[in-house]
Every structure is written in structure tokens, then in C-alpha cells.
C-alpha atoms as a PDB file:
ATOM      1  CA  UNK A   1      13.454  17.125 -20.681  1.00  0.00           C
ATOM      2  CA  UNK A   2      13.109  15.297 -23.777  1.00  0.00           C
ATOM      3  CA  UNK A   3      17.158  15.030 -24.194  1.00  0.00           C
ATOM      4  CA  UNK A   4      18.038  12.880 -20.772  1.00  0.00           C
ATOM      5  CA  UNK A   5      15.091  10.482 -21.481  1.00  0.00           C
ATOM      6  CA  UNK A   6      16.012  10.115 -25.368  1.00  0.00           C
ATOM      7  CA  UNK A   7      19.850   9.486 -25.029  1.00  0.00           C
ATOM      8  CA  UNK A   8      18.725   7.544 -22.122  1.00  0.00           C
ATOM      9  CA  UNK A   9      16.759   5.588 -24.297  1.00  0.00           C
ATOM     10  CA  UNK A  10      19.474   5.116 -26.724  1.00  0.00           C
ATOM     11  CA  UNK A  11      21.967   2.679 -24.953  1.00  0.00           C
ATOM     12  CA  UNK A  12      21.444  -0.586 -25.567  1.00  0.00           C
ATOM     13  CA  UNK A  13      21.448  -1.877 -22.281  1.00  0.00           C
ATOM     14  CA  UNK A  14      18.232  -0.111 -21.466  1.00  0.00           C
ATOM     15  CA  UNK A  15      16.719  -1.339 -24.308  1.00  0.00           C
ATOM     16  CA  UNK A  16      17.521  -4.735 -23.885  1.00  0.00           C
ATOM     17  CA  UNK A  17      16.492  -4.466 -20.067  1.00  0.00           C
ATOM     18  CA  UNK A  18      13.378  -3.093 -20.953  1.00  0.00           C
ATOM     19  CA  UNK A  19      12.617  -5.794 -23.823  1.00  0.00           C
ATOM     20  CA  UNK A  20      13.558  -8.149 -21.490  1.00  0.00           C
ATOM     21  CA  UNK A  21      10.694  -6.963 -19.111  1.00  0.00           C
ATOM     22  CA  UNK A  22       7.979  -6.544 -21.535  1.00  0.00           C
ATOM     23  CA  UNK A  23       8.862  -9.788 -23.026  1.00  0.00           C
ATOM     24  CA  UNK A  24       8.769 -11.842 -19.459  1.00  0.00           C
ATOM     25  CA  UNK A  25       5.482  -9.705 -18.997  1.00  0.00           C
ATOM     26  CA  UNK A  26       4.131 -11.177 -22.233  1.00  0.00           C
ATOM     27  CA  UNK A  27       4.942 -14.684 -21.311  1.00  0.00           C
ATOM     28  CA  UNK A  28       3.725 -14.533 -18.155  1.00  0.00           C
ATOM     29  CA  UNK A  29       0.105 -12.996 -19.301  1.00  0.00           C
ATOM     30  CA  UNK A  30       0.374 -15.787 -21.529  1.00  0.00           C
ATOM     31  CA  UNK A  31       0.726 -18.361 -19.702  1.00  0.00           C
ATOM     32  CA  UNK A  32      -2.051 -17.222 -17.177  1.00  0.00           C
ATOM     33  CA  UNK A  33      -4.240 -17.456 -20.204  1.00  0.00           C
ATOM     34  CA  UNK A  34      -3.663 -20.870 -20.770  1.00  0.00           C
ATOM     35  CA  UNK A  35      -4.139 -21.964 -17.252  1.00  0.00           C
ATOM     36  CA  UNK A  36      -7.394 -19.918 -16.942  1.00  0.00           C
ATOM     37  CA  UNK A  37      -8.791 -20.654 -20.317  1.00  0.00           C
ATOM     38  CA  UNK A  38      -8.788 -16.904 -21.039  1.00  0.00           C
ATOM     39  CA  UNK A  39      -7.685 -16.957 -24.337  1.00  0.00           C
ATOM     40  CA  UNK A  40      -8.133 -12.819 -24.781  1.00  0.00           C
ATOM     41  CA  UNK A  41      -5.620 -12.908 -22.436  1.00  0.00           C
ATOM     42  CA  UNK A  42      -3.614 -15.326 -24.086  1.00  0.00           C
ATOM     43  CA  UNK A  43      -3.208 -13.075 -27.102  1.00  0.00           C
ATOM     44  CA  UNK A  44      -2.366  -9.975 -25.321  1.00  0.00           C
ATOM     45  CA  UNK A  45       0.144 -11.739 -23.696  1.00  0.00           C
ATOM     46  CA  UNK A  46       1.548 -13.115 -27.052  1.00  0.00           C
ATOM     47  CA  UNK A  47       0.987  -9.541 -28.352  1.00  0.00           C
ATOM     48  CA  UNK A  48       2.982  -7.826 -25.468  1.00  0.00           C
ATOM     49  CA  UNK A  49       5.644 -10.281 -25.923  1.00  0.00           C
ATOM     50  CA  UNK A  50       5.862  -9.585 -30.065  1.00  0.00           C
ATOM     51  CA  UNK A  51       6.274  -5.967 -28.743  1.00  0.00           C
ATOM     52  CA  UNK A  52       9.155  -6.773 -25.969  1.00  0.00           C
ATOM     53  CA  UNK A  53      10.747  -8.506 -29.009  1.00  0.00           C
ATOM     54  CA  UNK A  54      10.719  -5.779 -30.963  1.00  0.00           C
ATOM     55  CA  UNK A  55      11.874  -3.286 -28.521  1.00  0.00           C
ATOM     56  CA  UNK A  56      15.246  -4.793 -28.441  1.00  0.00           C
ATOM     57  CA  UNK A  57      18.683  -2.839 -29.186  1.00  0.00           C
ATOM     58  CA  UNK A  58      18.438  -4.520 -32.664  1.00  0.00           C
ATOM     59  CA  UNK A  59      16.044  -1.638 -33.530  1.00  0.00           C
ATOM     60  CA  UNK A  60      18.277   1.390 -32.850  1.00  0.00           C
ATOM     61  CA  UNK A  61      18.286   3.236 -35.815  1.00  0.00           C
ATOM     62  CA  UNK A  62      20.267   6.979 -36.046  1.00  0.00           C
END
């Protein structure tokens, strides 16, 4: 099963779908942080965003 899900995985417009989620994720934990004064979740919500950044099709590498 590990074929399907890794050429899957491999087109760019899944990848930048998915980074797009993680990183709207990320802002929006953020954000909640800074309106509760939760600043733990501040930083995982800057954290999760670093990683939607990073999950981009910029980083396909073959």
C-alpha cells in the first residue's frame, strides 16, 4: 500500500494543498493564543505553521 500513498504524495498539488492546511491550522492556533493569552498555544501554532511551510512542493526531492 505504500506505492498509491507515496506517488500520491509526490504531486505537487497535494503537497501544496496540504501545506496550505497545516499552515491555515498554524495561524489559526495562533491567533487563538493571542486572544486567550495562551501563549503555549501561541507557539504551537507558530510551530505548526513553520511545519505547513515546510511541507510545500518546494521540498520534493527524487
Amino acid at each position: 500500500m505504500p506505492g498509491p500513498i507515496r506517488r500520491w504524495w509526490r504531486t505537487p498539488a497535494v503537497r501544496r494543498r496540504v501545506a496550505g492546511v497545516v499552515v491555515v491550522v498554524g495561524a489559526v492556533m495562533a491567533v487563538a493564543g493571542i486572544l486567550t493569552a495562551r501563549w503555549g498555544l501561541l507557539v504551537a501554532g507558530i510551530v505548526v505553521a513553520g511545519l505547513g511551510a515546510s511541507l510545500g512542493p518546494a521540498r520534493i526531492r527524487r
